[in-house]
C-alpha atoms as a PDB file:
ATOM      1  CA  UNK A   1     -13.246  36.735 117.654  1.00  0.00           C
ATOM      2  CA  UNK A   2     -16.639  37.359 117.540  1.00  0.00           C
ATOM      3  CA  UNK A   3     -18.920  40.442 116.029  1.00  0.00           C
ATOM      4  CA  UNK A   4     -21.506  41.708 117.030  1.00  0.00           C
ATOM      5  CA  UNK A   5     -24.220  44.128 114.722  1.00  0.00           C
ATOM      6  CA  UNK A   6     -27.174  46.515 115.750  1.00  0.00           C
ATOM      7  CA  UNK A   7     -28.907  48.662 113.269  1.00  0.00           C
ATOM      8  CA  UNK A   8     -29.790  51.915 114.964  1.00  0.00           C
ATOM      9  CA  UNK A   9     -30.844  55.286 115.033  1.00  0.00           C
ATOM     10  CA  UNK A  10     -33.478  57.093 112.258  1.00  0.00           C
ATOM     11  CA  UNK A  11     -30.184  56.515 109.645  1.00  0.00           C
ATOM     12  CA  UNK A  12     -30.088  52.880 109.976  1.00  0.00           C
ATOM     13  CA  UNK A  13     -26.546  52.775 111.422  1.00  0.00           C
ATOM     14  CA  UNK A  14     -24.211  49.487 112.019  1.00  0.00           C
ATOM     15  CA  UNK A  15     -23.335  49.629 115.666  1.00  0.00           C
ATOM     16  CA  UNK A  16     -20.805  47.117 116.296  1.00  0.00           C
ATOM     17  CA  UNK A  17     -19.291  45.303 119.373  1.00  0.00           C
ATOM     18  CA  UNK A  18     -16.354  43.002 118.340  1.00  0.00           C
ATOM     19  CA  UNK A  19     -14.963  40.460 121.462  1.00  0.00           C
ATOM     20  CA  UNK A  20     -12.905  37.834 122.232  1.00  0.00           C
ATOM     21  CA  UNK A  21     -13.299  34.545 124.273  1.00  0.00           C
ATOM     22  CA  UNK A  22     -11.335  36.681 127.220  1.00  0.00           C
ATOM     23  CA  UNK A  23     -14.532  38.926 127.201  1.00  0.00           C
ATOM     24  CA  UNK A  24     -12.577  41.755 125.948  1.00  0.00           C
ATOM     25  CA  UNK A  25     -14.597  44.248 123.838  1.00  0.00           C
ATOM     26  CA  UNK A  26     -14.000  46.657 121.574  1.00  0.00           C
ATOM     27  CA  UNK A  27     -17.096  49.022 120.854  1.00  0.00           C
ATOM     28  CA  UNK A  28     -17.162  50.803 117.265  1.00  0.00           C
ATOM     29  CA  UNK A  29     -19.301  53.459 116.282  1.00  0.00           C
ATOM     30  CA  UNK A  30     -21.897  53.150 119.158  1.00  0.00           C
ATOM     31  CA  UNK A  31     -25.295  54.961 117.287  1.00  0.00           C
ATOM     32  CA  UNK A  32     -27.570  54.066 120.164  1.00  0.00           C
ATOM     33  CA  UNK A  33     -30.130  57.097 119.786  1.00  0.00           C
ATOM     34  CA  UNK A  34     -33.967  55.931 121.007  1.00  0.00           C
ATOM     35  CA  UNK A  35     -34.191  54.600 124.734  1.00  0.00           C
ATOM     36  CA  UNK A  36     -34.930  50.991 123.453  1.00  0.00           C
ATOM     37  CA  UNK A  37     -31.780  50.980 121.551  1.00  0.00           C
ATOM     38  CA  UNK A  38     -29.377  51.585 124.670  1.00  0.00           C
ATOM     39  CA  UNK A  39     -31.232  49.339 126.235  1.00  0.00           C
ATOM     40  CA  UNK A  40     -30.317  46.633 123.570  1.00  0.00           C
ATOM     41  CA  UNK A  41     -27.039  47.326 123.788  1.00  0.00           C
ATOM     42  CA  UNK A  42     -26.364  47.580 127.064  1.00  0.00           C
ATOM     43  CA  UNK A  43     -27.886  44.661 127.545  1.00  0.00           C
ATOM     44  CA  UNK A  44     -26.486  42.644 125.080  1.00  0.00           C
ATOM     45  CA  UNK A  45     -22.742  43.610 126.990  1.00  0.00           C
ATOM     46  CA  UNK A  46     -24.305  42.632 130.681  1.00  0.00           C
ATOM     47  CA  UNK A  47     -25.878  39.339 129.282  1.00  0.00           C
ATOM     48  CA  UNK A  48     -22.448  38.739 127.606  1.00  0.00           C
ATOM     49  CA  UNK A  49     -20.047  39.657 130.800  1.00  0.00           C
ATOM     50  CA  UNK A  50     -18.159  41.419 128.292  1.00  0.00           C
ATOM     51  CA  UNK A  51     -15.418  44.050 129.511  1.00  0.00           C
ATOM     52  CA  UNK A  52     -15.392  46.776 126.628  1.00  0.00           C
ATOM     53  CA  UNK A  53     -11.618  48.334 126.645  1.00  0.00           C
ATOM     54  CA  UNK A  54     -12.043  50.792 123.688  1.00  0.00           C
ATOM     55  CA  UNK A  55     -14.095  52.755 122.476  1.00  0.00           C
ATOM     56  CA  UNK A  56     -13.328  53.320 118.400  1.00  0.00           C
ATOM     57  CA  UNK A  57     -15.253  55.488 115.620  1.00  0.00           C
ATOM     58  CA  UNK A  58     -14.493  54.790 111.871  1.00  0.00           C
ATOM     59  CA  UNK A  59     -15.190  58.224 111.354  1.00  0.00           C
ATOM     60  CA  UNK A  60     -17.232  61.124 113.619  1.00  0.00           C
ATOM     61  CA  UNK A  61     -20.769  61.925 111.106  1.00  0.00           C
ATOM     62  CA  UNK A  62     -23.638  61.836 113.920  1.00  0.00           C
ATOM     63  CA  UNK A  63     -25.024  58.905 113.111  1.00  0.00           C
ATOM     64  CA  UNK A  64     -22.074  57.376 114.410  1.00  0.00           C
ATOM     65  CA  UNK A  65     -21.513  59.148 117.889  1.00  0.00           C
ATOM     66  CA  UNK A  66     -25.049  59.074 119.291  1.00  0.00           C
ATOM     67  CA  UNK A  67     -24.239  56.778 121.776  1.00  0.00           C
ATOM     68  CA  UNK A  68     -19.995  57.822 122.391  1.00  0.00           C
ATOM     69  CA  UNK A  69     -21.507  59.684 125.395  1.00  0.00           C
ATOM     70  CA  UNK A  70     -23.216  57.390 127.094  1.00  0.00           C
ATOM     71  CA  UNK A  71     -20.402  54.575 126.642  1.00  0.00           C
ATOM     72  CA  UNK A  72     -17.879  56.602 128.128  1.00  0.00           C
ATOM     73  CA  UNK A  73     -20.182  57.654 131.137  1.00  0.00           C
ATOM     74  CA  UNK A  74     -20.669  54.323 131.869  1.00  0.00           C
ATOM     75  CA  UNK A  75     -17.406  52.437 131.066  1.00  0.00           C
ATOM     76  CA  UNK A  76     -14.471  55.092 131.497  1.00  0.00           C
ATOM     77  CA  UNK A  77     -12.424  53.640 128.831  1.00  0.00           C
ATOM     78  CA  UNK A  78      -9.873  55.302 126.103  1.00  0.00           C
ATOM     79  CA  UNK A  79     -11.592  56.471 123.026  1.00  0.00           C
ATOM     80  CA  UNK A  80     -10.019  56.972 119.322  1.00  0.00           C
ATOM     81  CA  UNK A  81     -10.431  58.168 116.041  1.00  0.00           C
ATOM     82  CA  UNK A  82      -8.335  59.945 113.659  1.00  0.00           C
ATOM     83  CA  UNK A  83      -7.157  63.239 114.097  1.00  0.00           C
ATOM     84  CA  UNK A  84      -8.185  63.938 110.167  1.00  0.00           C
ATOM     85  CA  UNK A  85     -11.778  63.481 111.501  1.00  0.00           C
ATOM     86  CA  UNK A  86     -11.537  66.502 114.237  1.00  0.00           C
ATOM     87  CA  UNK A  87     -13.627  69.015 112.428  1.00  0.00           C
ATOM     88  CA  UNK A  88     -16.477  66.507 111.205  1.00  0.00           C
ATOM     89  CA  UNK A  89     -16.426  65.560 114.992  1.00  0.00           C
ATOM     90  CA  UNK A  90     -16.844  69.577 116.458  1.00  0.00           C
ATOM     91  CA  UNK A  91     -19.714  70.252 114.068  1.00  0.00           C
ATOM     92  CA  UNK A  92     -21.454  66.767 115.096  1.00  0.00           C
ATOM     93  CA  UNK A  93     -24.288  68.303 117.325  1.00  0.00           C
ATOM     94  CA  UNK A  94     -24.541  71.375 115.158  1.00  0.00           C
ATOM     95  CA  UNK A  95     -25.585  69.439 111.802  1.00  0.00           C
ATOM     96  CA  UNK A  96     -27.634  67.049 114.648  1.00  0.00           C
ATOM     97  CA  UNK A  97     -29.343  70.121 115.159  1.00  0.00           C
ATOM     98  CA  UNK A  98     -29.991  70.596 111.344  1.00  0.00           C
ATOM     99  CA  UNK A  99     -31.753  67.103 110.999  1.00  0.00           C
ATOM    100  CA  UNK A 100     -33.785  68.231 114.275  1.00  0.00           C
ATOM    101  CA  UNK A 101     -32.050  65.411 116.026  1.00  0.00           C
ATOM    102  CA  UNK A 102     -30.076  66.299 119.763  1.00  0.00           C
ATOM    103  CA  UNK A 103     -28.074  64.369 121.435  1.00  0.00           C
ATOM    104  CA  UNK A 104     -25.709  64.166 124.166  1.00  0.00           C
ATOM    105  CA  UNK A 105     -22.378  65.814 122.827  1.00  0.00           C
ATOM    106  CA  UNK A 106     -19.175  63.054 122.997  1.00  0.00           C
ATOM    107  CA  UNK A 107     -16.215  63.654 125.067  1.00  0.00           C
ATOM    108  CA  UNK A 108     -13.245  64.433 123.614  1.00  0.00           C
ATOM    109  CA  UNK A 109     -10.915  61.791 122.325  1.00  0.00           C
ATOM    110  CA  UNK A 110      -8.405  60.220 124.267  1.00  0.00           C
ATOM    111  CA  UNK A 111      -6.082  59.932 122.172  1.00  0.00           C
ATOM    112  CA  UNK A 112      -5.915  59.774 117.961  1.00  0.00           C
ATOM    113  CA  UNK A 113      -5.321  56.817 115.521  1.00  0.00           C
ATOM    114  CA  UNK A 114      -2.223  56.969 114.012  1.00  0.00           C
ATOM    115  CA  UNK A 115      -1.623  55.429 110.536  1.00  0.00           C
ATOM    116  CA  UNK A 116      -1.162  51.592 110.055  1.00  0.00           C
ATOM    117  CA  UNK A 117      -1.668  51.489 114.091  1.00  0.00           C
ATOM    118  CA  UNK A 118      -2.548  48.185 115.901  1.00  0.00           C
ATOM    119  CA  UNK A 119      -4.668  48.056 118.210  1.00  0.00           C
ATOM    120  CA  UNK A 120      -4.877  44.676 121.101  1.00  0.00           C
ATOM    121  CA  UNK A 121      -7.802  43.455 121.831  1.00  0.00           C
ATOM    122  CA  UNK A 122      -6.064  40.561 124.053  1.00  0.00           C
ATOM    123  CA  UNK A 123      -4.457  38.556 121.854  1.00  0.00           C
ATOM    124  CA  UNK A 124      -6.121  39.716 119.038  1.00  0.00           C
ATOM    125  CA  UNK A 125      -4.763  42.462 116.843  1.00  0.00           C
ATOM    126  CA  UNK A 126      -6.717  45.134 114.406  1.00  0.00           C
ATOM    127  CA  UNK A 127      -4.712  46.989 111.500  1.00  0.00           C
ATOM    128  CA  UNK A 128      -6.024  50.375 111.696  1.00  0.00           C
ATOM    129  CA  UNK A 129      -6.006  51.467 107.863  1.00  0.00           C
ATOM    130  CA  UNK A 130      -6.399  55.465 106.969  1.00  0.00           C
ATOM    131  CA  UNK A 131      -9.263  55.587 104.793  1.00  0.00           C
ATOM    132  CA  UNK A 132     -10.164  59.153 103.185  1.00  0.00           C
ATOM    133  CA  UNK A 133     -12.866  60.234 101.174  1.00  0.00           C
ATOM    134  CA  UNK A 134     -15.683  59.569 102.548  1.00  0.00           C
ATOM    135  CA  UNK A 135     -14.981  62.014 105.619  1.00  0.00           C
ATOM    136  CA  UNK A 136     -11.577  63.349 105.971  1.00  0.00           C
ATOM    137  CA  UNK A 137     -10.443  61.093 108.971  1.00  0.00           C
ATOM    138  CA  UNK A 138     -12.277  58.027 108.099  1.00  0.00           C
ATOM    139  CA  UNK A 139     -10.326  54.843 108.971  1.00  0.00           C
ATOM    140  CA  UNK A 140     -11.219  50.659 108.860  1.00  0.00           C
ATOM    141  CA  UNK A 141     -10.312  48.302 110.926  1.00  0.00           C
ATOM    142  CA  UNK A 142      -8.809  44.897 110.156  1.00  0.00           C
ATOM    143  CA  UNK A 143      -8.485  41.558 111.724  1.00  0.00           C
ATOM    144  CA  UNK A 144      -6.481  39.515 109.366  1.00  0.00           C
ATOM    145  CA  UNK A 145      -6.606  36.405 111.734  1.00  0.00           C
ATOM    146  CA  UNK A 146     -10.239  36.499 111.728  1.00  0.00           C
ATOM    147  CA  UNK A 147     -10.651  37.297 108.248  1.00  0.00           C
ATOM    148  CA  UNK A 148     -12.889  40.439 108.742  1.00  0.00           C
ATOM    149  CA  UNK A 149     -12.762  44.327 108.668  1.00  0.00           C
ATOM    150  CA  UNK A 150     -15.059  47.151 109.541  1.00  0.00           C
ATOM    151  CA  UNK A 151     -15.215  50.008 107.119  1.00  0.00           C
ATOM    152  CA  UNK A 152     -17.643  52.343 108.564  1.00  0.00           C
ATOM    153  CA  UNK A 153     -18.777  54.287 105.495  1.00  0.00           C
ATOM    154  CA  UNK A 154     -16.161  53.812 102.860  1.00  0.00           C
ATOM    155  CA  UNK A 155     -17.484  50.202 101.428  1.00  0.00           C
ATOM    156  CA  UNK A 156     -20.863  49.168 101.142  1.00  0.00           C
ATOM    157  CA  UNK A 157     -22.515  46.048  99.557  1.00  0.00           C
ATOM    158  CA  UNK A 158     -22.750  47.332  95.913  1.00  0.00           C
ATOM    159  CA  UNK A 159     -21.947  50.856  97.107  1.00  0.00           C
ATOM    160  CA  UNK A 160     -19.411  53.344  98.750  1.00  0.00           C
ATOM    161  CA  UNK A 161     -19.825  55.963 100.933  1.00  0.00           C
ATOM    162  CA  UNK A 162     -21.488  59.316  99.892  1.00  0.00           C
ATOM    163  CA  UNK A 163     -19.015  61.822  99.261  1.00  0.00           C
ATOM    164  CA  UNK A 164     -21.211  65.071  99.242  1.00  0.00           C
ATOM    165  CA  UNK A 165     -20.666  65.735 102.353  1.00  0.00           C
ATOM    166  CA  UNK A 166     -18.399  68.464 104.317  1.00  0.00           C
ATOM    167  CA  UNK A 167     -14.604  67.168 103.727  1.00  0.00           C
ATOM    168  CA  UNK A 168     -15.610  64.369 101.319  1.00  0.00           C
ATOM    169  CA  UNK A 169     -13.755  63.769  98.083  1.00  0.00           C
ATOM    170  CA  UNK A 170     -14.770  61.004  95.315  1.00  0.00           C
ATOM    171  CA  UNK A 171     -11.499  60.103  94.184  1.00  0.00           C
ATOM    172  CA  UNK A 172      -9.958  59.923  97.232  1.00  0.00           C
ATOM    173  CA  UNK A 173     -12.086  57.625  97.964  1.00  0.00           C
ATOM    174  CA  UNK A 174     -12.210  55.042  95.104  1.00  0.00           C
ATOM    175  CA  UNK A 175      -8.395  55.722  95.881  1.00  0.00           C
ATOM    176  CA  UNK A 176      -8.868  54.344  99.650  1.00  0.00           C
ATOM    177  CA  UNK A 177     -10.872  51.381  98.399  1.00  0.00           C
ATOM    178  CA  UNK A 178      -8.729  50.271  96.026  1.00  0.00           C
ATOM    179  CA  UNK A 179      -5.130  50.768  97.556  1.00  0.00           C
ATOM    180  CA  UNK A 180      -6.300  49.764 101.156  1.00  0.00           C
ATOM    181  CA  UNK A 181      -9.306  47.315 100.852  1.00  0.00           C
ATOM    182  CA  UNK A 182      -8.915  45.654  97.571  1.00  0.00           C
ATOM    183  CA  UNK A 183      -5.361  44.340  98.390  1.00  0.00           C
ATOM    184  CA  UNK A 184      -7.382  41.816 100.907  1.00  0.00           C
ATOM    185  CA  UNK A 185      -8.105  38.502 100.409  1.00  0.00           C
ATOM    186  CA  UNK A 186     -11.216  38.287  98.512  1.00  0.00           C
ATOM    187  CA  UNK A 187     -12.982  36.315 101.116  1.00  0.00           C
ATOM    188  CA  UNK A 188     -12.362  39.141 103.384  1.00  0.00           C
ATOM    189  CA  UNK A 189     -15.582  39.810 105.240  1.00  0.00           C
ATOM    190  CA  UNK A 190     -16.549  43.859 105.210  1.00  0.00           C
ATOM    191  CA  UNK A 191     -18.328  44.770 107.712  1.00  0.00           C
ATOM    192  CA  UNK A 192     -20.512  48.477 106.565  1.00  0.00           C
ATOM    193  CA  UNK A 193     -21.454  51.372 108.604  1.00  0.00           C
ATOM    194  CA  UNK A 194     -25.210  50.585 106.614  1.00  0.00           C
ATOM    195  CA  UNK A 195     -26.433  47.543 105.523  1.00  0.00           C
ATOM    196  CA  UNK A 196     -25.679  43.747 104.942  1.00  0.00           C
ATOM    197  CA  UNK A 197     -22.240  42.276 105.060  1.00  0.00           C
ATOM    198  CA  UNK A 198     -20.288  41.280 102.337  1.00  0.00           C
ATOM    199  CA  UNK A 199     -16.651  40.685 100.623  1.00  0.00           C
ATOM    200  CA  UNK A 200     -14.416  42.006  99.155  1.00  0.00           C
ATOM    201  CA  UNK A 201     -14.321  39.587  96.332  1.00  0.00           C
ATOM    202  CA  UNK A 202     -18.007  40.581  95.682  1.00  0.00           C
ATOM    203  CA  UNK A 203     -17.469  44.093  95.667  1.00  0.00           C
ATOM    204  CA  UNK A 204     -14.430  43.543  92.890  1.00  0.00           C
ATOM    205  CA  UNK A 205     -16.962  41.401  91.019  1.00  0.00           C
ATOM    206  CA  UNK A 206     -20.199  43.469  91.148  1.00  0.00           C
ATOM    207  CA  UNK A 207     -19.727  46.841  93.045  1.00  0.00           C
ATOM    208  CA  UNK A 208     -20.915  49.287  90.383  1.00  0.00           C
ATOM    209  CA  UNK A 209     -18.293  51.719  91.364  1.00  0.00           C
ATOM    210  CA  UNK A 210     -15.431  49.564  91.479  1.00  0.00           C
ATOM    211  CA  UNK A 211     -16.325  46.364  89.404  1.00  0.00           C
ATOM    212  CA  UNK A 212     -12.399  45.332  88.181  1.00  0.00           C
END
């Protein structure tokens, strides 16, 4: 299992294609915004032969659904998040607006993430774990085989996910982190929605919010 990162859009969002040696691809949080960007990532799939099956967002702030409506134009594939998230996802293009940013609006999901769901990438299998606080529907994703999840905005390097936001909730988040993240391995790699990668063994160690 392999991952692939892009930084994108004027936020500085992790874009992230994960795939398999059977050229299956997932495609999570897809925040392809300038011309160039879809370019790169388009590209990168081509190059690749990959076949992208799913289309997945963490959770539904803009930054993370620029690009939802191009992927589906092009690929026709199923597209999830959780159900939680529906209202941060139908006010998307209106707070878009707010920063002066438009975009094309996503398509409607396909179908919702339901708690502790797995998802098949091949032979490969992702935990999807219900993640709140951050956004109301916010979710990870977890390959325990590979060692690796993607948290979208809930865990950062030395940080967590702002929770000032429309439907955001500090403790419920700290909650999240520490009853869904922190019972990984501590070589667990995290994957962010912003910024470098890291573990959670660092982020018990030296995360300011969460040090234990």
């Amino acid at each position: 299992m392999k991952v692939k990162s892009f930084t994108f859009n004027p936020f500085q969002e992790n874009t992230y294609i994960l795939y398999n040696e059977e050229k299956k691809a997932f495609i999570v949080d897809p925040g392809m915004y300038f011309p160039e960007e879809f370019d790169q990532f388009f590209q990168f799939l081509e190059i690749n032969q990959l076949e992208p099956t799913m289309l997945l967002n963490t959770h539904t702030h803009l930054d993370h659904v620029f690009g939802n409506a191009a992927v589906l134009n092009r690929f026709k594939i199923p597209f999830a998040y959780h159900e939680l998230d529906k209202p941060v996802f139908d006010s998307a293009n209106t707070v878009g607006k707010m920063y002066g940013l438009t975009f094309e609006p996503s398509p409607a999901a396909t179908f919702y993430l339901n708690e502790k769901e797995i998802l098949q990438l091949g032979q490969d299998e992702f935990q999807m774990m219900l993640t709140p606080g951050h956004s109301p529907g916010s979710v990870c994703f977890y390959n325990k085989k590979a060692n690796f999840v993607i948290s979208g905005d809930v865990l950062f390097q030395q940080s967590i996910g702002r929770t000032d936001l429309p439907g955001g909730d500090y403790e419920t988040l700290i909650q999240s982190i520490r009853n869904e993240l922190f019972v990984l391995s501590d070589d667990t790699v995290v994957y962010s929605g912003h910024g470098p990668a890291t573990t959670i063994g660092s982020e018990k160690r030296n995360n300011p919010f969460l040090r234990v």
